[in-house]
N, C-alpha and C. Protein backbone atom coordinates (compact mmCIF):
# COMPACT_ATOMS: atom_id res chain seq x y z
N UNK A 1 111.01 -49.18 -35.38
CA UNK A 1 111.14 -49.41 -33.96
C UNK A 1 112.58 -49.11 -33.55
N UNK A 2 112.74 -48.27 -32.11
CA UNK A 2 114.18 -48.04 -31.80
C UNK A 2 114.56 -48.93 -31.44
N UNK A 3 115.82 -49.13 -32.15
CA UNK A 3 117.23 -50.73 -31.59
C UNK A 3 117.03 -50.31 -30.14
N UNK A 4 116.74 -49.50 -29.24
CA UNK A 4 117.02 -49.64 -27.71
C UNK A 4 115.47 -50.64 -27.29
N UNK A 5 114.48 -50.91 -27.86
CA UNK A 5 113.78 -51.28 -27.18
C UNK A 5 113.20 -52.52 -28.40
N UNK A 6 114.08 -53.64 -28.82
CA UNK A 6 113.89 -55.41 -29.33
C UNK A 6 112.66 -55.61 -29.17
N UNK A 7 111.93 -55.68 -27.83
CA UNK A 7 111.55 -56.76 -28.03
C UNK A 7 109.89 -56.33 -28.11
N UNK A 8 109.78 -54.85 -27.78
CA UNK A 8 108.50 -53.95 -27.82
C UNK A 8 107.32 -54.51 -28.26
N UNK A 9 107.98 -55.18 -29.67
CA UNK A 9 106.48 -55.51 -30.58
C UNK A 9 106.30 -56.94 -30.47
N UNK A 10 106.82 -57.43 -29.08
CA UNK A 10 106.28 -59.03 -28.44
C UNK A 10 104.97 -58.83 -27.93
N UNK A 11 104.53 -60.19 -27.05
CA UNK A 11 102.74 -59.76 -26.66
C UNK A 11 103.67 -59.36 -24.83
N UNK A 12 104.98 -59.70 -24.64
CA UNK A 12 104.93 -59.83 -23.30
C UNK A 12 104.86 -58.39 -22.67
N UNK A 13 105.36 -57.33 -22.73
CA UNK A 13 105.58 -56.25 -22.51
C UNK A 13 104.35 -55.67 -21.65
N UNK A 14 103.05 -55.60 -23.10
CA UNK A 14 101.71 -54.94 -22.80
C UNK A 14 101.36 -55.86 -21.88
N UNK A 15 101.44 -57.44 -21.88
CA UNK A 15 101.00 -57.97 -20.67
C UNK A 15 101.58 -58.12 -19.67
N UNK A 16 102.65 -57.51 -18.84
CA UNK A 16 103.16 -57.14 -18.12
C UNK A 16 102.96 -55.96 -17.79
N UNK A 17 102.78 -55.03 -18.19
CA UNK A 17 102.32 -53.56 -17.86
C UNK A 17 100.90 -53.68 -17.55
N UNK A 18 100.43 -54.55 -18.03
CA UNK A 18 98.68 -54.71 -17.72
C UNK A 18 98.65 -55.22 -16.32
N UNK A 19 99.43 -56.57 -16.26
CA UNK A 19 99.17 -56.94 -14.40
C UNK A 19 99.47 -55.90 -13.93
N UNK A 20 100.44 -55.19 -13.91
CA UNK A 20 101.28 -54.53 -12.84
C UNK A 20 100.25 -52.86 -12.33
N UNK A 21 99.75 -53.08 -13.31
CA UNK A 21 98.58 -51.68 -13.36
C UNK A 21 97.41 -52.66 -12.63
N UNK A 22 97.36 -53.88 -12.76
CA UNK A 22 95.83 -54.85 -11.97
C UNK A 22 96.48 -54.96 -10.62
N UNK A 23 98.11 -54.62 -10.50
CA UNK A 23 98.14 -54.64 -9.03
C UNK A 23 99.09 -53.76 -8.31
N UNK A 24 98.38 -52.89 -8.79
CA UNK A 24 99.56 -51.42 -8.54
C UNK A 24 98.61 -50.94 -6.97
N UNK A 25 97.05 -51.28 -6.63
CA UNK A 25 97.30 -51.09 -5.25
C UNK A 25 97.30 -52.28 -4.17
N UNK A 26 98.12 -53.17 -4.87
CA UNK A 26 98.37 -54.10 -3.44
C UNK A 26 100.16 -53.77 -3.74
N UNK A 27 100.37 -53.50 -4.54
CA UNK A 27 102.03 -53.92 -4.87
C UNK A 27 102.93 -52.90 -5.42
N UNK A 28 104.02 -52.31 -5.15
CA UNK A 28 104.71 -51.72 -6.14
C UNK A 28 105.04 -52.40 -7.23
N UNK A 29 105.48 -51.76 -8.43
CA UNK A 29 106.72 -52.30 -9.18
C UNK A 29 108.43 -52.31 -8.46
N UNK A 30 108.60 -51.58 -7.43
CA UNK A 30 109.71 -52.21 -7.23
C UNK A 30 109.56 -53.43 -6.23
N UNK A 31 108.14 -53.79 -5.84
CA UNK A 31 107.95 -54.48 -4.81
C UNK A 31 108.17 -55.77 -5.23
N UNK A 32 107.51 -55.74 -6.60
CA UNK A 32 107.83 -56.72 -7.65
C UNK A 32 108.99 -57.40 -8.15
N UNK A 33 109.80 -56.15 -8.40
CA UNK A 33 111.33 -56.12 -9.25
C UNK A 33 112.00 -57.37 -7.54
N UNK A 34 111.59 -57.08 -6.52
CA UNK A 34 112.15 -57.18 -5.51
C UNK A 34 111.98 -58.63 -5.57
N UNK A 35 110.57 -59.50 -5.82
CA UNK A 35 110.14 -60.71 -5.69
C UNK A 35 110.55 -61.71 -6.79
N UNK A 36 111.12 -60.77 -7.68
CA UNK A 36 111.46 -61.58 -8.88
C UNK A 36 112.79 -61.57 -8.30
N UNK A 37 113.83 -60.83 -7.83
CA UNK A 37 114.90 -61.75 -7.90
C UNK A 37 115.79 -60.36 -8.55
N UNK A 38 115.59 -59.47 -8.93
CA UNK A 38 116.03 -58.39 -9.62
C UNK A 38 116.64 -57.00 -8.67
N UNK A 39 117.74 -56.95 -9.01
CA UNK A 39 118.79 -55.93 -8.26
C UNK A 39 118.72 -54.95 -8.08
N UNK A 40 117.53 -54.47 -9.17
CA UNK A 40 117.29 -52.92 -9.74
C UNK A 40 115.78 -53.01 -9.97
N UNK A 41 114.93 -52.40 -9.29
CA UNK A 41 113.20 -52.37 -9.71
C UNK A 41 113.36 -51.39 -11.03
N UNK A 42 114.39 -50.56 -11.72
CA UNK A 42 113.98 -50.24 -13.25
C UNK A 42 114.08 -51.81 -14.24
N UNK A 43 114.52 -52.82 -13.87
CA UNK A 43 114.36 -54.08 -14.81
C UNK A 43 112.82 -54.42 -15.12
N UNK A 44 112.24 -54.13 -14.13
CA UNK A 44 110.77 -54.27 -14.42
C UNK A 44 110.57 -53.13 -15.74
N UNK A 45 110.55 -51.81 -15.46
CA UNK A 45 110.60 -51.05 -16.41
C UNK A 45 111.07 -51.35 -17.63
N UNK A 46 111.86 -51.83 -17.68
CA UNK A 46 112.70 -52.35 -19.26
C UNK A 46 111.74 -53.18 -19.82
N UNK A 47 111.54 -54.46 -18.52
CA UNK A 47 110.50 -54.95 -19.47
C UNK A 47 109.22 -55.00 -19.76
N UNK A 48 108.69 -53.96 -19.33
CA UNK A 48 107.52 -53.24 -19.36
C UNK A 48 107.81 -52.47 -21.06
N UNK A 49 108.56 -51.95 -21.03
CA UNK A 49 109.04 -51.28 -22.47
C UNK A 49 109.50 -52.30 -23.60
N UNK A 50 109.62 -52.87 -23.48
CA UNK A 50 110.44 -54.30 -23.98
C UNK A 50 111.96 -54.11 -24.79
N UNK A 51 112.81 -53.10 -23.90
CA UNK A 51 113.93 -52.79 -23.90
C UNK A 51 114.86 -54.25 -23.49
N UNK A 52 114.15 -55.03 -22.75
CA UNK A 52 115.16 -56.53 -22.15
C UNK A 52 113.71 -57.44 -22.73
N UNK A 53 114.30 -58.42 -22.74
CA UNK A 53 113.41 -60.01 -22.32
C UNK A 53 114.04 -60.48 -21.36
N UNK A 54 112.91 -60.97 -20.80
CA UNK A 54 112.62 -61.99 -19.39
C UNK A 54 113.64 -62.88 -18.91
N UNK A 55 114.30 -63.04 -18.56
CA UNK A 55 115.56 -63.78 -18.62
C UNK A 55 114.71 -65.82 -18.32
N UNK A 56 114.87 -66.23 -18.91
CA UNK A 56 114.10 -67.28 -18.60
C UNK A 56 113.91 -67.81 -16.78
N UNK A 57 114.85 -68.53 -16.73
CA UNK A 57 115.43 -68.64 -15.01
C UNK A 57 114.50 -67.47 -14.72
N UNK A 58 113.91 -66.57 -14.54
CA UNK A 58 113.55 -65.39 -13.96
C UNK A 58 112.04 -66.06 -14.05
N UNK A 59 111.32 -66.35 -14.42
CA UNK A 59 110.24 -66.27 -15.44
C UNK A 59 109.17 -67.52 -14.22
N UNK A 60 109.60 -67.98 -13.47
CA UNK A 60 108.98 -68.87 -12.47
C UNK A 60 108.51 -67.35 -10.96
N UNK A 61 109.76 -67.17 -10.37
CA UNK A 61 109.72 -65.78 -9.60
C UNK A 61 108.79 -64.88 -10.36
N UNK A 62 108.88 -64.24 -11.45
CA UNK A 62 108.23 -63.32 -12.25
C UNK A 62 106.62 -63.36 -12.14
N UNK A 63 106.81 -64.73 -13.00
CA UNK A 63 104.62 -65.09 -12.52
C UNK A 63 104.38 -64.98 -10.99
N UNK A 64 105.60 -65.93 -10.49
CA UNK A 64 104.80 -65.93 -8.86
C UNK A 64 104.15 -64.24 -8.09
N UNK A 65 105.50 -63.00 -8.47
CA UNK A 65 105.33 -62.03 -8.10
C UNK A 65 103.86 -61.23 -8.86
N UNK A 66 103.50 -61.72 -10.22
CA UNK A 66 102.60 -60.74 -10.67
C UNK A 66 101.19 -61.44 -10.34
N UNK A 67 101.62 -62.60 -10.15
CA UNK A 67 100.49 -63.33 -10.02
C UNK A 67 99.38 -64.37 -10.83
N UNK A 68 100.67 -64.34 -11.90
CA UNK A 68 100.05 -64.77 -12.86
C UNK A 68 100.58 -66.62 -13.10
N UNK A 69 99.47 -67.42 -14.43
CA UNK A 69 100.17 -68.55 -14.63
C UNK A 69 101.30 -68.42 -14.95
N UNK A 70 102.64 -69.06 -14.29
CA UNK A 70 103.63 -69.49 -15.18
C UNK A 70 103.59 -70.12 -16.60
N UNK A 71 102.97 -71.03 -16.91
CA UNK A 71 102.96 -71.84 -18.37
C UNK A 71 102.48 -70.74 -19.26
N UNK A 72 101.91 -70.02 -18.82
CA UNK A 72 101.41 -68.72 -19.98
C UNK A 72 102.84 -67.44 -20.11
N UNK A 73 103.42 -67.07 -18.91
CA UNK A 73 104.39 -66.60 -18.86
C UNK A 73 105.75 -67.12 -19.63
N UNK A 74 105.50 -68.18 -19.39
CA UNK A 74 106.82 -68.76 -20.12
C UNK A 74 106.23 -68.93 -21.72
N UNK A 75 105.12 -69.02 -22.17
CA UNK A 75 105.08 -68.90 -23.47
C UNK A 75 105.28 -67.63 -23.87
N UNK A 76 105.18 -66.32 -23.46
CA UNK A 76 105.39 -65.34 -24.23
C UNK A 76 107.01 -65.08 -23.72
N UNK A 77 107.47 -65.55 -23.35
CA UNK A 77 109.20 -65.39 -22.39
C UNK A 77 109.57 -65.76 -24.05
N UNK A 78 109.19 -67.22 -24.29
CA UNK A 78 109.88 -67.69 -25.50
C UNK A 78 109.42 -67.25 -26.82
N UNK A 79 108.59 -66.31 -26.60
CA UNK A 79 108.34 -65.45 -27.77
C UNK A 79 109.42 -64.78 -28.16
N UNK A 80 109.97 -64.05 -27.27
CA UNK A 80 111.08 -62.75 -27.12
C UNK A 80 112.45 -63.43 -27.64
N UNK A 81 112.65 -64.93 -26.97
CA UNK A 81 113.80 -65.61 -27.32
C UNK A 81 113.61 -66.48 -28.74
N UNK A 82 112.69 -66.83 -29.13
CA UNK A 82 112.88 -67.57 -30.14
C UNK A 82 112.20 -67.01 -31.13
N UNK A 83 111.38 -65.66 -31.29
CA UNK A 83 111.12 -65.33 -32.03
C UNK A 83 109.66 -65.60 -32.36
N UNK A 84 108.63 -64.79 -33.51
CA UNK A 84 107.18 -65.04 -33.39
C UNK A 84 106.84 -66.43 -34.30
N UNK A 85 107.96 -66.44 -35.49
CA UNK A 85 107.56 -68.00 -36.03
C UNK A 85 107.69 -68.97 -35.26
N UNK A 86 108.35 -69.27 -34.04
CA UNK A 86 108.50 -69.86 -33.13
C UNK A 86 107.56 -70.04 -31.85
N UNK A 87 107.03 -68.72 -31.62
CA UNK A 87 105.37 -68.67 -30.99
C UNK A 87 104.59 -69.47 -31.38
N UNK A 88 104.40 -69.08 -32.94
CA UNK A 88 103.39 -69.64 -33.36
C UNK A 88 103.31 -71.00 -33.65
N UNK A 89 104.56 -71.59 -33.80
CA UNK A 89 104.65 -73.25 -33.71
C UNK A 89 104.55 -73.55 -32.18
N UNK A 90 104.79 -73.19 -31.31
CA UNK A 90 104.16 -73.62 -30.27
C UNK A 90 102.73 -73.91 -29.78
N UNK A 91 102.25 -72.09 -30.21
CA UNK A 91 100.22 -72.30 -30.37
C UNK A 91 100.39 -73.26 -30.97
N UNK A 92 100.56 -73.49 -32.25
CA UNK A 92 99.86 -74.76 -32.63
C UNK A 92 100.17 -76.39 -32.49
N UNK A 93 101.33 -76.32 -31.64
CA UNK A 93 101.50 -77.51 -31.16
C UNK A 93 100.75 -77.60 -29.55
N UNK A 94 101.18 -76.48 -28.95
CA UNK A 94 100.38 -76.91 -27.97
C UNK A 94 98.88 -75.88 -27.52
N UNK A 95 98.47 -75.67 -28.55
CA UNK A 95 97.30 -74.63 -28.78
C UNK A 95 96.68 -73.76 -27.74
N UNK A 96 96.60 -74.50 -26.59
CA UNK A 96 96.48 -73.46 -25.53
C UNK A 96 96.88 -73.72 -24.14
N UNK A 97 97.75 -73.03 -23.63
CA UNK A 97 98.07 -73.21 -22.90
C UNK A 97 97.19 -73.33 -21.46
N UNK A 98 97.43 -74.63 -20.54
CA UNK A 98 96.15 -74.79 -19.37
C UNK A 98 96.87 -74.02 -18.20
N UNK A 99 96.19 -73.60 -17.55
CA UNK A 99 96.94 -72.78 -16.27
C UNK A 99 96.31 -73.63 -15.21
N UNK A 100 96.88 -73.53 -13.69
CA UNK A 100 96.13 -74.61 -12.84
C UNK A 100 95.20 -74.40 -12.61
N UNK A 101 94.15 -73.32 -12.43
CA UNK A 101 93.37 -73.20 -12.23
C UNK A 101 92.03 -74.25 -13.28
N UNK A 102 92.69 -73.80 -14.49
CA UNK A 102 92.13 -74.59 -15.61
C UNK A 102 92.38 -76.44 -15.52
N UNK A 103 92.96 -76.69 -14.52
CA UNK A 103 93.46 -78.04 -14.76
C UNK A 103 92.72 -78.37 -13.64
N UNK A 104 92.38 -77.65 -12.74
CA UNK A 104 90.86 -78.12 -11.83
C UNK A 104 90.40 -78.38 -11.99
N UNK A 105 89.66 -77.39 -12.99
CA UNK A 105 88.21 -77.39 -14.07
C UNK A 105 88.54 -78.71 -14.41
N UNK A 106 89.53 -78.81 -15.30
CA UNK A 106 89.67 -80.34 -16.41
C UNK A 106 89.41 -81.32 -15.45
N UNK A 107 90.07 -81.24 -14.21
CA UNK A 107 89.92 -82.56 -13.00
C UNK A 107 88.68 -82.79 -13.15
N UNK A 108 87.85 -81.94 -12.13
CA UNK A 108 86.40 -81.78 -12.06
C UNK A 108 85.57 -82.81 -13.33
N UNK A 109 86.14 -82.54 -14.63
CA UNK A 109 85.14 -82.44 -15.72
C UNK A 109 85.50 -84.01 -15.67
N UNK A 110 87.15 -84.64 -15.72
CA UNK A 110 87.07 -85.71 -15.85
C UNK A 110 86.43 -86.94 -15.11
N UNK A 111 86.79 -86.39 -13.50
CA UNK A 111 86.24 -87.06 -12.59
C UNK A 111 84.24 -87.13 -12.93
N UNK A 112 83.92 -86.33 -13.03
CA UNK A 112 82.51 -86.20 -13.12
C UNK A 112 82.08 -87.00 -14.10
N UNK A 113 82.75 -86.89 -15.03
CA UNK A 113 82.36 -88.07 -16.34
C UNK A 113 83.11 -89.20 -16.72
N UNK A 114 83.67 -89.86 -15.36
CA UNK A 114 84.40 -91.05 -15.37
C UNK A 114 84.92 -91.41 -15.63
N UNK A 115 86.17 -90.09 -16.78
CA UNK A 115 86.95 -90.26 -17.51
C UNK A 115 85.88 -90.61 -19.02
N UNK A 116 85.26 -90.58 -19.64
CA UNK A 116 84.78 -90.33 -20.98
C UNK A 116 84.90 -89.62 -21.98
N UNK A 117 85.96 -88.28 -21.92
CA UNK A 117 86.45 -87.77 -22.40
C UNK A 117 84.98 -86.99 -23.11
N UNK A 118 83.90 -86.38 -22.57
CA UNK A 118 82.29 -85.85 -23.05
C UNK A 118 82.83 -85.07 -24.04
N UNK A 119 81.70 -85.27 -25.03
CA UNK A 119 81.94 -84.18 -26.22
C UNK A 119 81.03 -82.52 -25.31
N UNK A 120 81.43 -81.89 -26.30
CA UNK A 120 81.03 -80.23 -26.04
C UNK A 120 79.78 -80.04 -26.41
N UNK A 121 78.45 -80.31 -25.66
CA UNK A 121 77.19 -80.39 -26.47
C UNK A 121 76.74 -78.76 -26.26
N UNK A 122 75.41 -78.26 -26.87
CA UNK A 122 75.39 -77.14 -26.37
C UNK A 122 74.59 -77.32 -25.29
N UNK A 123 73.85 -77.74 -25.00
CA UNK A 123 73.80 -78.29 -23.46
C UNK A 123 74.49 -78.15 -22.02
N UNK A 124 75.31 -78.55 -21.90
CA UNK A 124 77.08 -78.55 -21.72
C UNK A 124 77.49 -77.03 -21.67
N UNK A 125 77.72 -77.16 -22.80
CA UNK A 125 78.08 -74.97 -23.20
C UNK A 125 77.32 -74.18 -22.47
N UNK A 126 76.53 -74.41 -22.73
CA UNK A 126 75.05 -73.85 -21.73
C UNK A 126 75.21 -73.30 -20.21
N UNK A 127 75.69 -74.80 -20.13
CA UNK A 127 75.67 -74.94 -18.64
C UNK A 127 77.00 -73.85 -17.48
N UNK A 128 78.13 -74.21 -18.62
CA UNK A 128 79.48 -74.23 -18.50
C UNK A 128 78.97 -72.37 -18.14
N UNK A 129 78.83 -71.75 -19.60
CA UNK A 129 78.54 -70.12 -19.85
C UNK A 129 77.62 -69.44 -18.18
N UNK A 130 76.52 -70.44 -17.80
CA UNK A 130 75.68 -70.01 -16.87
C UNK A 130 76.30 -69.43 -15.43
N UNK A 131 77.56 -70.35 -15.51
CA UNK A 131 77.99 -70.67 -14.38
C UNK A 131 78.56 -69.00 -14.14
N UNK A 132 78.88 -68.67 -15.45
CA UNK A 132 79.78 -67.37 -15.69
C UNK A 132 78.84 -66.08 -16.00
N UNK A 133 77.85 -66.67 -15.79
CA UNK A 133 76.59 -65.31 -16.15
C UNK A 133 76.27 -64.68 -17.66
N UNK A 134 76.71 -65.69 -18.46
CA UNK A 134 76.60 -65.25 -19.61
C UNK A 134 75.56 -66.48 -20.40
């Protein structure tokens, strides 16, 4: 791998080039570079290439502009900075990361079951999958 581009073989890069292609017709990339907070719309580019990492501080603006969860953003941010053995003690401390949307769902599920904390029956699974057409 070329020393000009660190951080390439992180997960953040490809998933950053992936939103930005899911919203390349509502948005530029410099429209982007612009919402994050960035002086220069080639910073997006860099880290699209993974020539830079995410500057943390950046990384709140960043999701807001792509549209994505922050808490997922900031886990692959600290990929780049702390490295992949360091990823991976995170997955497994905090195994998956909930985004808000997902913390609805969890509302929903708790409120509905009175707080009981329901096991996963396939029943349940069933139900959950239907909702999603599968």
């Amino acid at each position: 791998m070329p020393a000009t581009k660190p951080y390439a073989d992180t997960r953040l890069p490809a998933y950053i080039e992936k939103r930005i292609l899911e919203l390349r017709p509502i948005k530029s990339q410099a429209e982007i570079a612009t919402e994050t907070g960035f002086p220069n719309p080639n910073m997006i580019s860099m880290l699209k290439s993974g020539a830079i990492r995410v500057p943390l501080d950046r990384v709140p603006a960043l999701a807001e502009a792509l549209q994505v969860d922050p808490a997922r953003l900031l886990q692959l941010a600290l990929e780049q900075w702390a490295g992949s053995a360091a990823a991976r003690a995170f997955d497994r401390i905090f195994e998956t990361v909930v985004s808000k949307n997902e913390v609805g769902w969890l509302s929903e599920i708790r409120d509905a079951s009175d707080h009981t904390d329901p096991v996963m029956t396939t029943r349940a699974r069933a139900a959950i999958r239907a909702i999603f057409g599968k």
